[in-house]
N, C-alpha and C. Protein backbone atom coordinates (compact mmCIF):
# COMPACT_ATOMS: atom_id res chain seq x y z
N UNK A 1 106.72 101.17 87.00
CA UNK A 1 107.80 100.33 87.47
C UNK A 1 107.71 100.18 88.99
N UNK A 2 107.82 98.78 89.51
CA UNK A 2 107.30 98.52 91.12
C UNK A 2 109.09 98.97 91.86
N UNK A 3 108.96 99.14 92.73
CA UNK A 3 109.98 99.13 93.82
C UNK A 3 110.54 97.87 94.34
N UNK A 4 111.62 96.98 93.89
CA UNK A 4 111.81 95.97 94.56
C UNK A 4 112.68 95.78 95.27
N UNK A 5 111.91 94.69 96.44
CA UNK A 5 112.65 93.94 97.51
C UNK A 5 113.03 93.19 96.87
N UNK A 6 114.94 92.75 96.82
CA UNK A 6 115.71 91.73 96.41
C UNK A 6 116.40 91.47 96.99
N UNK A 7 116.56 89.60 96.80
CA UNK A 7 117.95 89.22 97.23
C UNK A 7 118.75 88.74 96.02
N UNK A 8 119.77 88.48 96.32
CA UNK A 8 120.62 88.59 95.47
C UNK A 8 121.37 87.03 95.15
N UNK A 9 121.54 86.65 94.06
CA UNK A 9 122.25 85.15 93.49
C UNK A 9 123.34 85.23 94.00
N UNK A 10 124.29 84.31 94.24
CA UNK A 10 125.68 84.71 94.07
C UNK A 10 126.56 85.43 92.65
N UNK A 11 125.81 85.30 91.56
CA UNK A 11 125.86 85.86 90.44
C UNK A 11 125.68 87.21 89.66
N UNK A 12 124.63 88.02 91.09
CA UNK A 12 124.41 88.87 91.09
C UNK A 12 122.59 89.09 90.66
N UNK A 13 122.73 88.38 90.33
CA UNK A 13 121.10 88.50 89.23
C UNK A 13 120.01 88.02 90.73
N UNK A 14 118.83 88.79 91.09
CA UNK A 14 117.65 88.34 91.62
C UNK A 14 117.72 87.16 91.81
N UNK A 15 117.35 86.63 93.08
CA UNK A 15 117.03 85.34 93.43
C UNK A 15 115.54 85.12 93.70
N UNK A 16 115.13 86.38 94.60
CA UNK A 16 113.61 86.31 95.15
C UNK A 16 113.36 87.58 94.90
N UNK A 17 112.17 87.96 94.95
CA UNK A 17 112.15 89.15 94.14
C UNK A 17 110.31 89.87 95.02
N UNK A 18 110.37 90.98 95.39
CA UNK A 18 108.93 90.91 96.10
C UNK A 18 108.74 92.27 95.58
N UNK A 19 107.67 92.61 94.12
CA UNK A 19 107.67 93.98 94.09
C UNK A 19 106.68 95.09 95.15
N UNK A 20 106.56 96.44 94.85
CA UNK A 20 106.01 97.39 95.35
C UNK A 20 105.31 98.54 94.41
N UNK A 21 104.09 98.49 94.13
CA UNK A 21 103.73 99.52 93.47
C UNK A 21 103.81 100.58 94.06
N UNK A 22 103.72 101.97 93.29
CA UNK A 22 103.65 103.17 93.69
C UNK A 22 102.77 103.58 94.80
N UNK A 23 101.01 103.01 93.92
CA UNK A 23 100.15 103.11 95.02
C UNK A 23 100.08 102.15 95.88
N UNK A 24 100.57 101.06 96.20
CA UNK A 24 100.74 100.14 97.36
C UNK A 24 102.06 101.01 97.99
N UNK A 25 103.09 101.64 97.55
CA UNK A 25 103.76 102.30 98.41
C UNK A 25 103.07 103.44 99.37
N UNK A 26 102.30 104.41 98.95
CA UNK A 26 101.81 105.18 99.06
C UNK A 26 101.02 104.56 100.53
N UNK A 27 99.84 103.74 100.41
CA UNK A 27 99.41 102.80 101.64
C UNK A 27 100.34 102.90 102.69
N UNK A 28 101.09 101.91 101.92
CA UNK A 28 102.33 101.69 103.02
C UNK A 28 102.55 102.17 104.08
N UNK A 29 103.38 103.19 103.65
CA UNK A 29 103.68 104.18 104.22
C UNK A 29 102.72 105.35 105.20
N UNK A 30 101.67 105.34 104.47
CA UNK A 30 100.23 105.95 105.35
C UNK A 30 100.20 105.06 106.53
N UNK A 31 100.05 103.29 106.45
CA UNK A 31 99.93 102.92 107.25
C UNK A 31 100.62 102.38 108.13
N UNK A 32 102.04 102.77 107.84
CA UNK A 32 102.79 102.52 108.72
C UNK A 32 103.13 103.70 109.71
N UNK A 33 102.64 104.93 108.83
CA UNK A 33 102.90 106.34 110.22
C UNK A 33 101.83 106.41 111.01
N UNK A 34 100.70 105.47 110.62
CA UNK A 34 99.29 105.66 111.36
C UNK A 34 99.91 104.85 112.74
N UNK A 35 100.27 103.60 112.29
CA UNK A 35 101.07 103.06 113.51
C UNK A 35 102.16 103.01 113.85
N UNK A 36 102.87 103.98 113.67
CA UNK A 36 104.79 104.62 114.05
C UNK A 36 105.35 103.22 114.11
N UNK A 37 105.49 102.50 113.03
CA UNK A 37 106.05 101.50 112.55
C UNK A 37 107.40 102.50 111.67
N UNK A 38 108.03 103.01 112.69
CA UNK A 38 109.15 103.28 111.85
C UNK A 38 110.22 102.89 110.81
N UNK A 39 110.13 101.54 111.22
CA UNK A 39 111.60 100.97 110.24
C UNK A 39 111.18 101.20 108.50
N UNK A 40 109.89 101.16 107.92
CA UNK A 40 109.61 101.46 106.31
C UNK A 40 109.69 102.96 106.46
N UNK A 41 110.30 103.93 107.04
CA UNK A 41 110.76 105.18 106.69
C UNK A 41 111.68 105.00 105.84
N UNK A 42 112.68 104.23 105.81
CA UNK A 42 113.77 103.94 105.02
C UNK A 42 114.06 103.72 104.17
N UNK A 43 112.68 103.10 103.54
CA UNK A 43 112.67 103.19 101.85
C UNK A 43 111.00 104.14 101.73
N UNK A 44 110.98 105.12 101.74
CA UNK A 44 110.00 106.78 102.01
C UNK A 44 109.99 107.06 100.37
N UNK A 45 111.39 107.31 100.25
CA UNK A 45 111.62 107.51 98.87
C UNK A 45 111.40 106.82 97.59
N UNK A 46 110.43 106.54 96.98
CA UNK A 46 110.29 105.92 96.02
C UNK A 46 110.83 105.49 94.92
N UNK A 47 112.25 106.05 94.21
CA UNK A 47 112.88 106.16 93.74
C UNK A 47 114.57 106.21 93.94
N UNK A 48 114.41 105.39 95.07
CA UNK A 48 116.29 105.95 95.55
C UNK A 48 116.00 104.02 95.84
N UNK A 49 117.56 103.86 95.53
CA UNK A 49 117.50 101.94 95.92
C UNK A 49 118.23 102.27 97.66
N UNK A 50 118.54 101.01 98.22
CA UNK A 50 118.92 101.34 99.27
C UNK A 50 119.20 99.84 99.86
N UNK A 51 119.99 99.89 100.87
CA UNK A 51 120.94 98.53 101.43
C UNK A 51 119.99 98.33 102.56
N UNK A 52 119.50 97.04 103.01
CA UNK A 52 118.72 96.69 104.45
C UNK A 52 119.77 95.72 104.79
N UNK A 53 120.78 96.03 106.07
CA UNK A 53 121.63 95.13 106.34
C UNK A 53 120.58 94.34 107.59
N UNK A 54 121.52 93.18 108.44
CA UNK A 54 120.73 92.56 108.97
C UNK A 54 120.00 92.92 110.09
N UNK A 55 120.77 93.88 110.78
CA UNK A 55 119.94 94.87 111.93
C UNK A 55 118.80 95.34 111.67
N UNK A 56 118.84 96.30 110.97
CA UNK A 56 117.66 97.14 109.94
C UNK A 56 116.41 95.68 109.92
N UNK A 57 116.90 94.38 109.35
CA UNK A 57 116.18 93.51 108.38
C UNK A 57 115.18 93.08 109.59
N UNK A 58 116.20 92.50 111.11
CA UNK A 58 115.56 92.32 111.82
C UNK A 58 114.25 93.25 112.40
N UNK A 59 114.53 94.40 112.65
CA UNK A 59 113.42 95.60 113.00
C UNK A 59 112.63 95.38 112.49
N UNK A 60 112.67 95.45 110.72
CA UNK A 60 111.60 95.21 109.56
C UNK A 60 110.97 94.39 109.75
N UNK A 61 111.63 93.05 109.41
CA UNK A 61 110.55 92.14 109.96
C UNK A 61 109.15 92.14 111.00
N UNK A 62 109.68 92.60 112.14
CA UNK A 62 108.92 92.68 113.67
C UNK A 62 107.76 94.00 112.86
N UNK A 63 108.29 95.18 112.47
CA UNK A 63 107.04 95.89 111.91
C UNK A 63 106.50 95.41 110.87
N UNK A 64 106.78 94.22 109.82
CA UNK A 64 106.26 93.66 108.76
C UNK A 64 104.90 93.24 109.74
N UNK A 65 105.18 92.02 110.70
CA UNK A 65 104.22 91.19 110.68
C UNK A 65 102.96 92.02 111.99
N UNK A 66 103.95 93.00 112.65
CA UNK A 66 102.62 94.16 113.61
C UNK A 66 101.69 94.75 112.61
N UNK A 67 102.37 95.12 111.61
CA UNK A 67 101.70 95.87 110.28
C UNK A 67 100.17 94.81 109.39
N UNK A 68 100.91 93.60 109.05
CA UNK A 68 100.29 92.77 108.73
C UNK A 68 98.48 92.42 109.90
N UNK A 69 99.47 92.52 110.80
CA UNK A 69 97.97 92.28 112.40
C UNK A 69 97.06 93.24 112.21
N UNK A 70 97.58 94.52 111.05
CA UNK A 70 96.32 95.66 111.60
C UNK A 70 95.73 96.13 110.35
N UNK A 71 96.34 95.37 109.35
CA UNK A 71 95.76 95.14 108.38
C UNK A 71 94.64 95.10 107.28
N UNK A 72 93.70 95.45 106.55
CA UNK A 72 92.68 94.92 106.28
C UNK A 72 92.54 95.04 104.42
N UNK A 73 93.73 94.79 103.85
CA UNK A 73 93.46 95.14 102.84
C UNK A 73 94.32 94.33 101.85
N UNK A 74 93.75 93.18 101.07
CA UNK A 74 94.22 92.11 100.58
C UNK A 74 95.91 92.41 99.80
N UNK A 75 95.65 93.08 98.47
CA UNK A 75 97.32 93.41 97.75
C UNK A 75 98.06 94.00 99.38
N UNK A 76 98.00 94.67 100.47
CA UNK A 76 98.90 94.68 101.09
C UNK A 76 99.21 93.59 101.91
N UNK A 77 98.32 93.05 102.29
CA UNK A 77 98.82 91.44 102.91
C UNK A 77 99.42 90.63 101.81
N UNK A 78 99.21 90.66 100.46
CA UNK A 78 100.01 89.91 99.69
C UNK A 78 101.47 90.36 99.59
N UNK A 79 101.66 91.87 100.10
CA UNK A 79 102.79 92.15 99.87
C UNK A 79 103.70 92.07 101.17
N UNK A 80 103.04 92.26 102.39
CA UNK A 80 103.45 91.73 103.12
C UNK A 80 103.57 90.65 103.88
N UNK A 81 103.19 89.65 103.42
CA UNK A 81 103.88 88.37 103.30
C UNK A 81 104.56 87.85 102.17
N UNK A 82 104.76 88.76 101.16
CA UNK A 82 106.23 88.13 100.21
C UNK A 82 107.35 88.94 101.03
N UNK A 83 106.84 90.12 101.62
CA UNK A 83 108.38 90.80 101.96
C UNK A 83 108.80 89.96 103.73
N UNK A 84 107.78 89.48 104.40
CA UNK A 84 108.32 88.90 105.61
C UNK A 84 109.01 87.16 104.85
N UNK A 85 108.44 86.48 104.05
CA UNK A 85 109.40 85.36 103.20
C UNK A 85 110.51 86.06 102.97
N UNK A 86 110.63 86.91 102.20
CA UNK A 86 112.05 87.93 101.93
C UNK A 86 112.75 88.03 103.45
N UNK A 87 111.97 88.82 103.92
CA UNK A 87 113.17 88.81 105.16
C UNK A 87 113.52 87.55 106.00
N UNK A 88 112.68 86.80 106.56
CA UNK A 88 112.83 85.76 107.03
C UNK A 88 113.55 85.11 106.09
N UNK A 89 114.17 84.86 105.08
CA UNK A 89 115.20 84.09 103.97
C UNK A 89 116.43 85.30 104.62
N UNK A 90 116.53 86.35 104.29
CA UNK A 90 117.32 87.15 104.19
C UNK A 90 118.26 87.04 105.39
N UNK A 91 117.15 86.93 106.86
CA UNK A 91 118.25 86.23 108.02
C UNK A 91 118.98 84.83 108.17
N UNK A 92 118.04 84.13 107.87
CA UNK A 92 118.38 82.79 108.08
C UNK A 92 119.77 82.57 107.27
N UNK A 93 119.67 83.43 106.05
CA UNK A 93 121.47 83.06 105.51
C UNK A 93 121.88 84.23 105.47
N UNK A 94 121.69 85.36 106.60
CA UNK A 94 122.51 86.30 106.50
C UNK A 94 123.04 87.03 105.64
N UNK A 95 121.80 87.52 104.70
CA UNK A 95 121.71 88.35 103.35
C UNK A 95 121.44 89.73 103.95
N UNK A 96 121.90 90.36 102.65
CA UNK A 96 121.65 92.03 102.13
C UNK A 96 120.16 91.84 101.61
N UNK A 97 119.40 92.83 102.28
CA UNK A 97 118.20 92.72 101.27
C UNK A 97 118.44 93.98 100.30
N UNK A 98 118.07 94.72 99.33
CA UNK A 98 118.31 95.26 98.48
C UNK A 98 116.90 95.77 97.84
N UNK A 99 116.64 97.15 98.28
CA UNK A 99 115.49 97.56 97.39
C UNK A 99 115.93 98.48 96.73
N UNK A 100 115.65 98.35 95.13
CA UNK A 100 115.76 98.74 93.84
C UNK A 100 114.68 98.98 92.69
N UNK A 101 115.15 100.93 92.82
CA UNK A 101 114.01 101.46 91.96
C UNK A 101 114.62 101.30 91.10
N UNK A 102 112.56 100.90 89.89
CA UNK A 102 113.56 100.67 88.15
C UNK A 102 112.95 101.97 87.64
């Protein structure tokens, strides 16, 4: 079961949806302490959901796309560019992003 980045309908149900595998988490996270890209500490936990309000979203972003620059490894550039679409949506209308373990 992937880790997802969501936003949310007004209905409640997924609108955009950007998952996370275990072992793409695992990366992640390696490569984000390689480059003290702190803000993905916050979802560390693989299994806990958690609120990205818009402060947080903004930070994220800025380490999404430094992260993306140093890059070299295709499923994580795919994932980080669904999650910078996610965030970049998420400001522009001033959304909750929402990551939710299934």
């Amino acid at each position: 079961m992937p880790l997802d980045f969501v936003l949310l309908a007004n209905n409640g149900t997924p609108r955009l949806t950007v998952p996370l595998s275990v072992d793409l988490h695992h990366d992640l996270l390696m490569s984000a302490s390689e480059y003290q890209f702190g803000s993905f500490e916050m979802f560390s936990d693989y299994y806990s959901d958690i609120q990205i309000d818009l402060d947080r979203a903004f930070k994220l972003l800025s380490d999404v796309k430094l992260l993306r620059s140093k890059n070299k490894s295709v499923p994580m550039d795919r994932f980080l560019d669904g999650l910078e679409e996610l965030l970049d949506c998420a400001l522009s209308n001033k959304e909750t992003v929402y990551v939710l373990a299934d």
